[in-house]
C-alpha atoms as a PDB file:
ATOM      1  CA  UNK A   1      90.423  99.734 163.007  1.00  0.00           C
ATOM      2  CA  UNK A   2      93.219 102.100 163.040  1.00  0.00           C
ATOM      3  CA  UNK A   3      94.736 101.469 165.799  1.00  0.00           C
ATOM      4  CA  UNK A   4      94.603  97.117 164.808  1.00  0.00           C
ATOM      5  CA  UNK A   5      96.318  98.420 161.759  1.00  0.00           C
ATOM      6  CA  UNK A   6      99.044 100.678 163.948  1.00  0.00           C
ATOM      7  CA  UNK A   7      99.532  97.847 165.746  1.00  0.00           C
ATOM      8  CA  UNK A   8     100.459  95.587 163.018  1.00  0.00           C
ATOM      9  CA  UNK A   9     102.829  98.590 161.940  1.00  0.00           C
ATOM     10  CA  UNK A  10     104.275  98.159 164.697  1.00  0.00           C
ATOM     11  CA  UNK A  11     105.796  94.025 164.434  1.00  0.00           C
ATOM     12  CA  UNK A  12     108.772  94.055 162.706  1.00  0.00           C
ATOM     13  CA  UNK A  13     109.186  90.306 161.660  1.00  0.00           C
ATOM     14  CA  UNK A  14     106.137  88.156 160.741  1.00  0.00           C
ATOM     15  CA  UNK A  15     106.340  86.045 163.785  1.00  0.00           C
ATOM     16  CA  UNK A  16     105.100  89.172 165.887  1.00  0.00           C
ATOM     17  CA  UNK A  17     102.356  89.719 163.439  1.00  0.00           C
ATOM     18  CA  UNK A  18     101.274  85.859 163.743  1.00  0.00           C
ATOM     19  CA  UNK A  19     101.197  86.353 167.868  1.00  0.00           C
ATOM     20  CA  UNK A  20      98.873  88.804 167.015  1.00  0.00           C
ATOM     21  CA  UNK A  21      96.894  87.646 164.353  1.00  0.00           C
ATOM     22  CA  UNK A  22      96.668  83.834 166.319  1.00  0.00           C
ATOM     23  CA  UNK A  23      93.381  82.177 165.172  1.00  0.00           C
ATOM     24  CA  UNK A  24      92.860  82.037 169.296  1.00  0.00           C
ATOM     25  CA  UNK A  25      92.205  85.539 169.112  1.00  0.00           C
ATOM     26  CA  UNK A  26      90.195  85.644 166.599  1.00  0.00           C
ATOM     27  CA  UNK A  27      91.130  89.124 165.200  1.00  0.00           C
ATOM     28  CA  UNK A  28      91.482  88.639 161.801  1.00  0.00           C
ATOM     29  CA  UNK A  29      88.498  86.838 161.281  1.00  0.00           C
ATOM     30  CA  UNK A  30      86.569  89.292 162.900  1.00  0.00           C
ATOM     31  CA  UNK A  31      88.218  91.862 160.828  1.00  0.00           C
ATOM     32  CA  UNK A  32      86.756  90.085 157.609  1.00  0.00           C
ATOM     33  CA  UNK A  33      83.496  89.515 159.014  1.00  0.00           C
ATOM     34  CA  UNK A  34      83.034  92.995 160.042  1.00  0.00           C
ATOM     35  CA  UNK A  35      85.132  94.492 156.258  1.00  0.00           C
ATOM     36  CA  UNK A  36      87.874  96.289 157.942  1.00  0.00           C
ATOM     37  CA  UNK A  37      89.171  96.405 154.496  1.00  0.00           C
ATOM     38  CA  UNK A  38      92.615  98.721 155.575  1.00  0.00           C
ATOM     39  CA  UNK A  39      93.362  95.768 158.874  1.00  0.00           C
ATOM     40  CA  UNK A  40      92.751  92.924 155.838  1.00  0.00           C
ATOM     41  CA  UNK A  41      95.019  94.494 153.209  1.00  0.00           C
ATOM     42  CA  UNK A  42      98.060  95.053 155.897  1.00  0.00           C
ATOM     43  CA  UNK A  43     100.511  92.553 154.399  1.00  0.00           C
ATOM     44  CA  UNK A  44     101.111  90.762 157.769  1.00  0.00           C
ATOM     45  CA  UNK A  45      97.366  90.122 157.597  1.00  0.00           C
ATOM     46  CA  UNK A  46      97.593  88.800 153.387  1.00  0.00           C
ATOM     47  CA  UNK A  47     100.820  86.685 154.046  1.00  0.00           C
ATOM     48  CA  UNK A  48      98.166  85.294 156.494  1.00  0.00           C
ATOM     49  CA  UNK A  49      95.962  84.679 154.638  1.00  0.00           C
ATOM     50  CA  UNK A  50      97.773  83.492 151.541  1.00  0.00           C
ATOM     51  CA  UNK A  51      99.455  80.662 153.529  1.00  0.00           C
ATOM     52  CA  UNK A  52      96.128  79.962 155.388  1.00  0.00           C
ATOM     53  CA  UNK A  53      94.566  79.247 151.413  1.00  0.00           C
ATOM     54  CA  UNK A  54      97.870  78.030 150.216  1.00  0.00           C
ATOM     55  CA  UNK A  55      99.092  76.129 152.714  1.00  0.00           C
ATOM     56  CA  UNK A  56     102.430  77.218 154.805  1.00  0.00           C
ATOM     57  CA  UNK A  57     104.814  74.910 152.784  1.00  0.00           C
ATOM     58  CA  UNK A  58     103.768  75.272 149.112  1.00  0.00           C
ATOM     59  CA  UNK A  59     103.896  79.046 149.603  1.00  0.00           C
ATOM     60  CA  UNK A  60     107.285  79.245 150.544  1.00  0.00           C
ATOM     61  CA  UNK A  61     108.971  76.463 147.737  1.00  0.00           C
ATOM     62  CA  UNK A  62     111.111  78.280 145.506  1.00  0.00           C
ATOM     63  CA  UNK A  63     110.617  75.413 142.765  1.00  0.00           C
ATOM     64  CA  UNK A  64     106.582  75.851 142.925  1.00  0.00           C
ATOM     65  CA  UNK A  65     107.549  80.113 142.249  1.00  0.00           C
ATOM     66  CA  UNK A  66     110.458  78.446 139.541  1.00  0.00           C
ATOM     67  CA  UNK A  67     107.558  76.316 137.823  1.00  0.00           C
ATOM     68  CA  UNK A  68     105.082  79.598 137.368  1.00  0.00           C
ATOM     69  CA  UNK A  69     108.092  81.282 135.640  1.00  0.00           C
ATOM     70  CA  UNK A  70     109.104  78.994 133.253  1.00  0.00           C
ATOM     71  CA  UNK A  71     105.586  78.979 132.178  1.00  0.00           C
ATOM     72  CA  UNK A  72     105.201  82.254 131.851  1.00  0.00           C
ATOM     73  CA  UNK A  73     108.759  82.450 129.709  1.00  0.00           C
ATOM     74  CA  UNK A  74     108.064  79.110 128.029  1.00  0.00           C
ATOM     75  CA  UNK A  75     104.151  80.362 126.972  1.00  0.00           C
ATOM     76  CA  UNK A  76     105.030  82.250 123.488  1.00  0.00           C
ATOM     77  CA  UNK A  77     107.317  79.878 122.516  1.00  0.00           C
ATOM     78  CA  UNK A  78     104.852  76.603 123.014  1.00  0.00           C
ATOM     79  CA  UNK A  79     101.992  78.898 121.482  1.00  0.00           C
ATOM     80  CA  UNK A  80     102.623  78.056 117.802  1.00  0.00           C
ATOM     81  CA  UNK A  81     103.059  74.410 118.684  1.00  0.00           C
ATOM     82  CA  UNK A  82      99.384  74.717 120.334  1.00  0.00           C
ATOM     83  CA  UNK A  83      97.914  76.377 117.627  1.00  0.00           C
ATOM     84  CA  UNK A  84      98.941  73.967 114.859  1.00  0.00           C
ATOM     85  CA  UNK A  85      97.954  71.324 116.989  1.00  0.00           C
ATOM     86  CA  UNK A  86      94.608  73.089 117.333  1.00  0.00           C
ATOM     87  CA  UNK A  87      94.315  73.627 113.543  1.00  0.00           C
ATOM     88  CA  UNK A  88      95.463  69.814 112.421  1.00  0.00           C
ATOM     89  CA  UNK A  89      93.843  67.163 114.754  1.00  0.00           C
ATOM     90  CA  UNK A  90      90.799  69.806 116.773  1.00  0.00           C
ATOM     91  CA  UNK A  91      89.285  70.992 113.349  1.00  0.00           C
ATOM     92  CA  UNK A  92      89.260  67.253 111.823  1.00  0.00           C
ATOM     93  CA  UNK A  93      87.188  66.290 115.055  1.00  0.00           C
ATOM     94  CA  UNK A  94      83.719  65.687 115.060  1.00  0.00           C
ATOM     95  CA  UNK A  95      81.414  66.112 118.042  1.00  0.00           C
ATOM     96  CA  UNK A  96      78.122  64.538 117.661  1.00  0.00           C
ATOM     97  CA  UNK A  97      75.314  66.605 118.958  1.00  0.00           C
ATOM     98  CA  UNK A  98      72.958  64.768 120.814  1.00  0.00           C
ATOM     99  CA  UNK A  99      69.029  65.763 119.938  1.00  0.00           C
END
């Protein structure tokens, strides 16, 4: 475990890290399997794993990161809209409970 983790410590650019981490070798999967939590947390091994969940392309778009942060700045000011919305038309809207 520590020295996988040295090793990693030793790549300086990701593209060393993915030699290493190749799904031919099989290292990082083993590494889960067996819950060498300090190899899994290296951040060569997350960026890993983030684009394996994520895919490689929708990762790295700078408009997909752009979209999360105009939500996150847009959220308090659309809040009051939601909430009268909620208030007017949700509240006046029936839902039949079936028996």
């Amino acid at each position: 475990d520590h020295f996988a983790y040295r090793m990693l410590d030793q790549c300086d650019r990701m593209w060393e890290a993915k030699e290493v981490l190749s799904p031919e070798h099989g290292l990082l999967r083993k590494a889960i399997e067996e819950k060498k939590k300090r190899f899994v947390g290296h951040p060569f091994s997350q960026q890993i794993i983030l684009e394996e969940w994520y895919g490689k392309v929708a990762y790295k778009l700078t408009f997909g990161k752009l979209r999360i942060a105009i939500r996150y700045i847009m959220s308090p000011v659309l809040l009051p809209f939601f909430l009268l919305k909620y208030l007017v038309y949700e509240q006046n809207v029936k839902v039949s409970v079936m028996e």
